[in-house]
PDB file of N, CA and C in Angstrom:
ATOM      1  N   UNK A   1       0.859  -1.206   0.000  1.00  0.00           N
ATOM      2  CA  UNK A   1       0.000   0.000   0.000  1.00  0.00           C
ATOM      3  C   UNK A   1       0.889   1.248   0.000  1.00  0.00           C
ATOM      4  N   UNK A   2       0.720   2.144  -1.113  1.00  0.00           N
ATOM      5  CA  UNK A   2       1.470   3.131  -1.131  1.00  0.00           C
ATOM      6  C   UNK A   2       0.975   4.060   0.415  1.00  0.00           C
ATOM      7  N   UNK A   3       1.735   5.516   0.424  1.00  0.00           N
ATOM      8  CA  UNK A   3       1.892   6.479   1.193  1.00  0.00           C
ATOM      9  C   UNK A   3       0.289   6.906   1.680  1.00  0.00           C
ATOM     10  N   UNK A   4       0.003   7.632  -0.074  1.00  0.00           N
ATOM     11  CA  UNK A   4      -1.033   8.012  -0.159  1.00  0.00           C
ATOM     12  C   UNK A   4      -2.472   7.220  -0.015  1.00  0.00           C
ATOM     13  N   UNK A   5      -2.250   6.356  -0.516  1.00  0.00           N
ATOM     14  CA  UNK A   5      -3.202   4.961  -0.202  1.00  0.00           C
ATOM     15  C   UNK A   5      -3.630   4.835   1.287  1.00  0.00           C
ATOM     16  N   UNK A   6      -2.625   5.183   2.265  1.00  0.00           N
ATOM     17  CA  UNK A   6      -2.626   4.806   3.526  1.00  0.00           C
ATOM     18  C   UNK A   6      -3.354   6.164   4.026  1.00  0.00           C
ATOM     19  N   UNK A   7      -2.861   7.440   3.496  1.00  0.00           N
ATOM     20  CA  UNK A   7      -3.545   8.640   4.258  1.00  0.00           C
ATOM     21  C   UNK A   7      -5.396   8.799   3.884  1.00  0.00           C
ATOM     22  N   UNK A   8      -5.209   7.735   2.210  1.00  0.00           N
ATOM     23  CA  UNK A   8      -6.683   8.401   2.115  1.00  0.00           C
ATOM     24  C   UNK A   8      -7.713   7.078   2.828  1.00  0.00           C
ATOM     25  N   UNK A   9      -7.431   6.337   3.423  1.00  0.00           N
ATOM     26  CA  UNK A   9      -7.740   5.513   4.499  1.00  0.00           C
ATOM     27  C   UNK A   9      -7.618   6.163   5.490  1.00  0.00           C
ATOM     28  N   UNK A  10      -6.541   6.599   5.870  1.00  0.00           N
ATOM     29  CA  UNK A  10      -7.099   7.465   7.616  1.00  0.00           C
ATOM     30  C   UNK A  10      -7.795   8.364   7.314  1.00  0.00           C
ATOM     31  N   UNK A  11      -7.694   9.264   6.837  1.00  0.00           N
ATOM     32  CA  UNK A  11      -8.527  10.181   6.346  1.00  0.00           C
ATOM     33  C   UNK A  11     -10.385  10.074   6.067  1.00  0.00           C
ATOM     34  N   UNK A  12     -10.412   8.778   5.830  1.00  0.00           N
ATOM     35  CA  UNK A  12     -11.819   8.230   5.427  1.00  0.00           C
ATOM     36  C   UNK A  12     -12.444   8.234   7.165  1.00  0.00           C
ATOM     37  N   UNK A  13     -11.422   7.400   7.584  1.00  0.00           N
ATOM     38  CA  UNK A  13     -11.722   6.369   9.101  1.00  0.00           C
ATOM     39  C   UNK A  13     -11.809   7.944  10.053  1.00  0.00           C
ATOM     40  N   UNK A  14     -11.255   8.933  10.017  1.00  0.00           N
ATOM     41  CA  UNK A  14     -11.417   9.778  10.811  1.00  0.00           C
ATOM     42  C   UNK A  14     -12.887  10.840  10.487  1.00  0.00           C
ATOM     43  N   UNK A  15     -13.245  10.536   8.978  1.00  0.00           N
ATOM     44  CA  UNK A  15     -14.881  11.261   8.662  1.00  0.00           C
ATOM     45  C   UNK A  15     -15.566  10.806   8.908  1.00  0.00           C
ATOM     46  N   UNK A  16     -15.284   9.184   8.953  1.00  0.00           N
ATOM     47  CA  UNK A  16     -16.256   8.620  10.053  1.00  0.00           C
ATOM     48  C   UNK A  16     -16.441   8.427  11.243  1.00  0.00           C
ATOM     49  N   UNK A  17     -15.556   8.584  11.553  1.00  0.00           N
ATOM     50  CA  UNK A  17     -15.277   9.006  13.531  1.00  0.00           C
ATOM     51  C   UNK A  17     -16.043  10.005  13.794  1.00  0.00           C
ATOM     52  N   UNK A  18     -15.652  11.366  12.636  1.00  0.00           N
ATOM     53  CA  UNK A  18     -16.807  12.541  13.251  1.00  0.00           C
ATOM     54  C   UNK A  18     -18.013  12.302  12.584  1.00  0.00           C
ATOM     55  N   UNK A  19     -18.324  11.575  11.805  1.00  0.00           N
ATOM     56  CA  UNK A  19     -19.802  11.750  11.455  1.00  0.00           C
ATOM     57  C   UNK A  19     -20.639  10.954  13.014  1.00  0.00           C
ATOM     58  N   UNK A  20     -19.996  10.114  12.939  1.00  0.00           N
ATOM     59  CA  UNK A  20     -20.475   9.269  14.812  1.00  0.00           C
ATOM     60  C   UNK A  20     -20.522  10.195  15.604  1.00  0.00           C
ATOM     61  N   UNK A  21     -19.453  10.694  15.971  1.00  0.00           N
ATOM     62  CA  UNK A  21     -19.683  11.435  17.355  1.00  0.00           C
ATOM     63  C   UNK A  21     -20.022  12.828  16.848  1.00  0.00           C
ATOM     64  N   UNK A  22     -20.223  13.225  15.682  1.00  0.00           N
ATOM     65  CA  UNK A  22     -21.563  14.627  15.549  1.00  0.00           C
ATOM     66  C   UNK A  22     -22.983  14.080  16.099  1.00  0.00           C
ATOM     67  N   UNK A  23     -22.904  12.745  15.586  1.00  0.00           N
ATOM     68  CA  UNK A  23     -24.578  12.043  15.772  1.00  0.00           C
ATOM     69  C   UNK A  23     -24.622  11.754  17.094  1.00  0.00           C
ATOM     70  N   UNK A  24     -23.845  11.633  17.805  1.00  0.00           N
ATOM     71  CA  UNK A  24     -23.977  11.414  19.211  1.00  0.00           C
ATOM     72  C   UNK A  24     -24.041  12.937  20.057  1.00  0.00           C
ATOM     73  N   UNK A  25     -23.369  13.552  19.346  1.00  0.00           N
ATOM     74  CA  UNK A  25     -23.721  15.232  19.906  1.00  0.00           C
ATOM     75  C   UNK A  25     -25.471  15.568  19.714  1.00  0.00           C
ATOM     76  N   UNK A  26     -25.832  15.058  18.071  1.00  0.00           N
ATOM     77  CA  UNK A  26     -27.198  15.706  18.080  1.00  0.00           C
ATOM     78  C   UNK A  26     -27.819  15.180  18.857  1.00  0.00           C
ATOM     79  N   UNK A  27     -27.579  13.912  19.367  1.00  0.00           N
ATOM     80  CA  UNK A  27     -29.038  13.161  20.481  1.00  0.00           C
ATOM     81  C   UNK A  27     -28.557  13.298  21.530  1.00  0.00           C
ATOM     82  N   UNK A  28     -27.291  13.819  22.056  1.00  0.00           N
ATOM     83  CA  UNK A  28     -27.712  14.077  23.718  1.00  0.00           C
ATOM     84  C   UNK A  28     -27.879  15.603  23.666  1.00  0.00           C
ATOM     85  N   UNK A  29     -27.652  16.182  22.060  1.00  0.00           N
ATOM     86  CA  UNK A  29     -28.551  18.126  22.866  1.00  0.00           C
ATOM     87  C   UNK A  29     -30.233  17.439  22.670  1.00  0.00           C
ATOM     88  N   UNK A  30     -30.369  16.567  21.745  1.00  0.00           N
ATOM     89  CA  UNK A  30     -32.347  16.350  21.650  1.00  0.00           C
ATOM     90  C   UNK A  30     -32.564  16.405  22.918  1.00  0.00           C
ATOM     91  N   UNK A  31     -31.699  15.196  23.940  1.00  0.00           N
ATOM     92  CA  UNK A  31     -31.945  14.878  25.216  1.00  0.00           C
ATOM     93  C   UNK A  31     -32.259  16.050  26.367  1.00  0.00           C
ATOM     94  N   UNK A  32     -30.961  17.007  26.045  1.00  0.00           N
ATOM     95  CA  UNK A  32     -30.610  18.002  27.113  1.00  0.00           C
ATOM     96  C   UNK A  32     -32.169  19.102  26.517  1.00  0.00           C
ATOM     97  N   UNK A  33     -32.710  19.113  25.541  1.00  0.00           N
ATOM     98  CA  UNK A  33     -33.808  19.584  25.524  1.00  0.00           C
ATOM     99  C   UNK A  33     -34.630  19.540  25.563  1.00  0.00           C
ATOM    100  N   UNK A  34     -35.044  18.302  25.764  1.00  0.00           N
ATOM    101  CA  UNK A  34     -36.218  17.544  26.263  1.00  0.00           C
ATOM    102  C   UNK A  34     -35.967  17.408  28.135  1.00  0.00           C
ATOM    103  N   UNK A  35     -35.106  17.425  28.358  1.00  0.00           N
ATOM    104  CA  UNK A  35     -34.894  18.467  29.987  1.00  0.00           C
ATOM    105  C   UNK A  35     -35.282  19.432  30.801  1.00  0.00           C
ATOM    106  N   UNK A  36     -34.650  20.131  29.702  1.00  0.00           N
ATOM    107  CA  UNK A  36     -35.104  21.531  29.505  1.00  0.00           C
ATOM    108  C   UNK A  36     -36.312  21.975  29.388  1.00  0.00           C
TER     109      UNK A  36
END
């Protein structure tokens, strides 16, 4: 696996890291507003 091969794999694995934990941000503000 080249250089680049390898970055556009982390690169992928880390947009999906934040697409998860954005989605985990939107449902505990739903939560904290349904608190509220």
């Amino acid at each position: 696996m080249t250089e680049s091969e390898q970055l556009a794999e982390i690169k992928e694995l880390i947009e999906k890291n934040n697409r998860g934990i954005e989605e985990r941000l939107d449902h505990l503000e739903a939560k904290t507003d349904d608190i509220n």
